[in-house]
Protein backbone atom coordinates (compact mmCIF):
# COMPACT_ATOMS: atom_id res chain seq x y z
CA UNK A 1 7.39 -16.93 -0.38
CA UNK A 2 5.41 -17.04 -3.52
CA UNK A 3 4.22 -13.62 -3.80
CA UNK A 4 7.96 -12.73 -3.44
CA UNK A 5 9.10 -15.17 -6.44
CA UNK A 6 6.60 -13.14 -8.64
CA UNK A 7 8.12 -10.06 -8.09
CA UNK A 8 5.66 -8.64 -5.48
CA UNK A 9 7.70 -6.07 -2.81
CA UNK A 10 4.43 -5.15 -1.01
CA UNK A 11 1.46 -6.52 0.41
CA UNK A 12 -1.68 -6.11 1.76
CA UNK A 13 -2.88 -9.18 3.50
CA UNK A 14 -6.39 -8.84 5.35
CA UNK A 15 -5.91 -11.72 7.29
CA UNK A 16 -6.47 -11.45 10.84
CA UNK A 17 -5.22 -14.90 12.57
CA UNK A 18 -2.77 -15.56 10.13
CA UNK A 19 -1.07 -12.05 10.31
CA UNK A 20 1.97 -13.48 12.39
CA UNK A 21 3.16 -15.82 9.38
CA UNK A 22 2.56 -13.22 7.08
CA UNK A 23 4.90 -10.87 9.01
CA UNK A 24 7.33 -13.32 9.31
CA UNK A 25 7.46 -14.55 5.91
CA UNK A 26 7.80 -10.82 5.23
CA UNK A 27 10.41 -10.27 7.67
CA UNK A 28 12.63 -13.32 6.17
CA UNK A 29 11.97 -12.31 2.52
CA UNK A 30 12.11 -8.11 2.89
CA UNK A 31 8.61 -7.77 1.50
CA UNK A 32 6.85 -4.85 3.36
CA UNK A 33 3.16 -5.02 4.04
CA UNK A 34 -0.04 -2.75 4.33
CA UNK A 35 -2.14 -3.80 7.28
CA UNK A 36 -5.65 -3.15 8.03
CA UNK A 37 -7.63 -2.53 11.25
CA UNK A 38 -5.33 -1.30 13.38
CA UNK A 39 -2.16 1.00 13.42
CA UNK A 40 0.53 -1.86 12.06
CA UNK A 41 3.46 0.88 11.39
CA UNK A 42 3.39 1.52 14.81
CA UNK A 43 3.34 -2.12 16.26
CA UNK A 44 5.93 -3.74 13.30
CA UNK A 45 7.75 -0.60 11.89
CA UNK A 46 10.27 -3.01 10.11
CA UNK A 47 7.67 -4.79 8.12
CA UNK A 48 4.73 -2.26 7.51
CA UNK A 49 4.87 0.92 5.77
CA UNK A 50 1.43 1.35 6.05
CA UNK A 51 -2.52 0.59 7.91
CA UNK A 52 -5.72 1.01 6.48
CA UNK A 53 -7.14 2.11 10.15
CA UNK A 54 -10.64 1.52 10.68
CA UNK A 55 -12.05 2.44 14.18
CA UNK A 56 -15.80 0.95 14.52
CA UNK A 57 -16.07 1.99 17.75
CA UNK A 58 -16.17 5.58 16.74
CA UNK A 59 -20.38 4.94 15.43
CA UNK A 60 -20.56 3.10 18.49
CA UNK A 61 -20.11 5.97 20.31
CA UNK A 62 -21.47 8.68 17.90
CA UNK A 63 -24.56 6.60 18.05
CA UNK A 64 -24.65 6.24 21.68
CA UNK A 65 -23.98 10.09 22.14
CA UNK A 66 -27.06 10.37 19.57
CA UNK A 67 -29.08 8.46 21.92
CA UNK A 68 -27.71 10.36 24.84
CA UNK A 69 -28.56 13.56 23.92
CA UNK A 70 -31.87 12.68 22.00
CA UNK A 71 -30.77 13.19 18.35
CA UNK A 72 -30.59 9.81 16.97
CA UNK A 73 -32.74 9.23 14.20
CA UNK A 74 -34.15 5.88 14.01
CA UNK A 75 -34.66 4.24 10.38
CA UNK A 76 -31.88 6.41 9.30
CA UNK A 77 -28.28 5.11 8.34
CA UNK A 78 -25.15 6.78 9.17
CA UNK A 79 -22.14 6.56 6.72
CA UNK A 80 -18.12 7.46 7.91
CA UNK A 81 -15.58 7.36 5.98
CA UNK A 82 -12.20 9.41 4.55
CA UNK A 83 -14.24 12.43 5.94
CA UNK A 84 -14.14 11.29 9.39
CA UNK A 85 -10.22 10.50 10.36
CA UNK A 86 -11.29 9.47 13.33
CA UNK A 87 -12.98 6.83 11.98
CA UNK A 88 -11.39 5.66 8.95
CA UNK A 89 -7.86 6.56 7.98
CA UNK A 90 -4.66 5.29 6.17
CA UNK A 91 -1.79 5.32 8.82
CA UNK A 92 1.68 5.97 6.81
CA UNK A 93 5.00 5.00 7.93
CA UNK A 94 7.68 8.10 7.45
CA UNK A 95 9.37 6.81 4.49
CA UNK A 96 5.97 6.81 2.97
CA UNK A 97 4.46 9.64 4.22
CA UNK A 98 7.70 11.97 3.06
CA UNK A 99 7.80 10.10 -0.58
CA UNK A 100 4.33 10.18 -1.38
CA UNK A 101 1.86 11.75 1.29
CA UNK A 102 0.68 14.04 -0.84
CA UNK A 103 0.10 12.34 -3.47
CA UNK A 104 -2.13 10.19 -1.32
CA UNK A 105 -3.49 12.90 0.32
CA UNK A 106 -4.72 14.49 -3.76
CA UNK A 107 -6.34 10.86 -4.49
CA UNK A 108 -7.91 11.19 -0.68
CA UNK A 109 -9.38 14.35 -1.53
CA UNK A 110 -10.30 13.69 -4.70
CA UNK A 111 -12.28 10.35 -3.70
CA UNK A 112 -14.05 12.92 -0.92
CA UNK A 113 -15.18 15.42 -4.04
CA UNK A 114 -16.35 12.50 -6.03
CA UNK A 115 -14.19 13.22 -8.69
CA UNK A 116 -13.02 9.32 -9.07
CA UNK A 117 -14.35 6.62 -7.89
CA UNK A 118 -13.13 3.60 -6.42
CA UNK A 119 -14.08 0.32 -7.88
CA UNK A 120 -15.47 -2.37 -5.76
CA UNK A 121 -14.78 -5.07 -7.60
CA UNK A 122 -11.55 -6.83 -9.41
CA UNK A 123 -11.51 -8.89 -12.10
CA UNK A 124 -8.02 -9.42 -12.63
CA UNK A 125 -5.70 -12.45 -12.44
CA UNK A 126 -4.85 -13.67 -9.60
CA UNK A 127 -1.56 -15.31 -8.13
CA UNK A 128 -1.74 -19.01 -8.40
CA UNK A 129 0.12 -20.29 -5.18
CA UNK A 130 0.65 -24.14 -5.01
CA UNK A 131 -0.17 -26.29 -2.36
């Protein structure tokens, strides 16, 4: 695997369909991998250490309860994020959680106060992978 030749030892592929050859390229090369969407410590233990867990169905259903109850506002945009777990959260595997939960859990809280920001854009190289 290329990203293992470079020296990579982790991850994070967003890349739905081809998730399975991911895992098993990780799997036959030891290189662990962050997943996104849904809780991948939980369903691959061996490979991930970690899941960027993003529920969308949670405004679904805030909005629908809105609706329900005759609070929602239309014309006006509702925002979740690191504030609402149940809606966005990063999913550790024990290993990680024990060697550096609370460091992630500062940089969380710090990222709620506004005291850094995080970039939305990269401009840094790249790996080249042949094909």
């Amino acid at each position: 695997m290329a990203l293992r030749s470079e020296g990579a030892d982790l991850v994070f592929a967003m890349i739905d369909g081809g998730r399975e050859g991911v895992s098993r390229a990780c799997r036959e090369t030891g290189l662990r991998q962050i997943g996104n969407v849904l809780d991948w410590v939980e369903r691959d233990p061996h490979v991930f250490v970690a899941s960027a867990v993003a529920d969308s169905g949670y405004g679904v259903l805030q909005a629908i309860e809105a609706f329900a109850s005759g609070r929602l506002a239309q014309g006006t945009k509702v925002t979740y994020g690191l504030e609402s777990a149940e809606s966005v959260r990063l999913v550790m595997s024990e290993a990680l959680a024990r060697a550096h939960g609370d460091v992630i859990e500062m940089w969380r809280q710090k990222l709620l106060a506004g005291d850094v920001l995080a970039s939305e854009e990269y401009d840094g190289p790249e790996l080249s992978i042949p094909f």
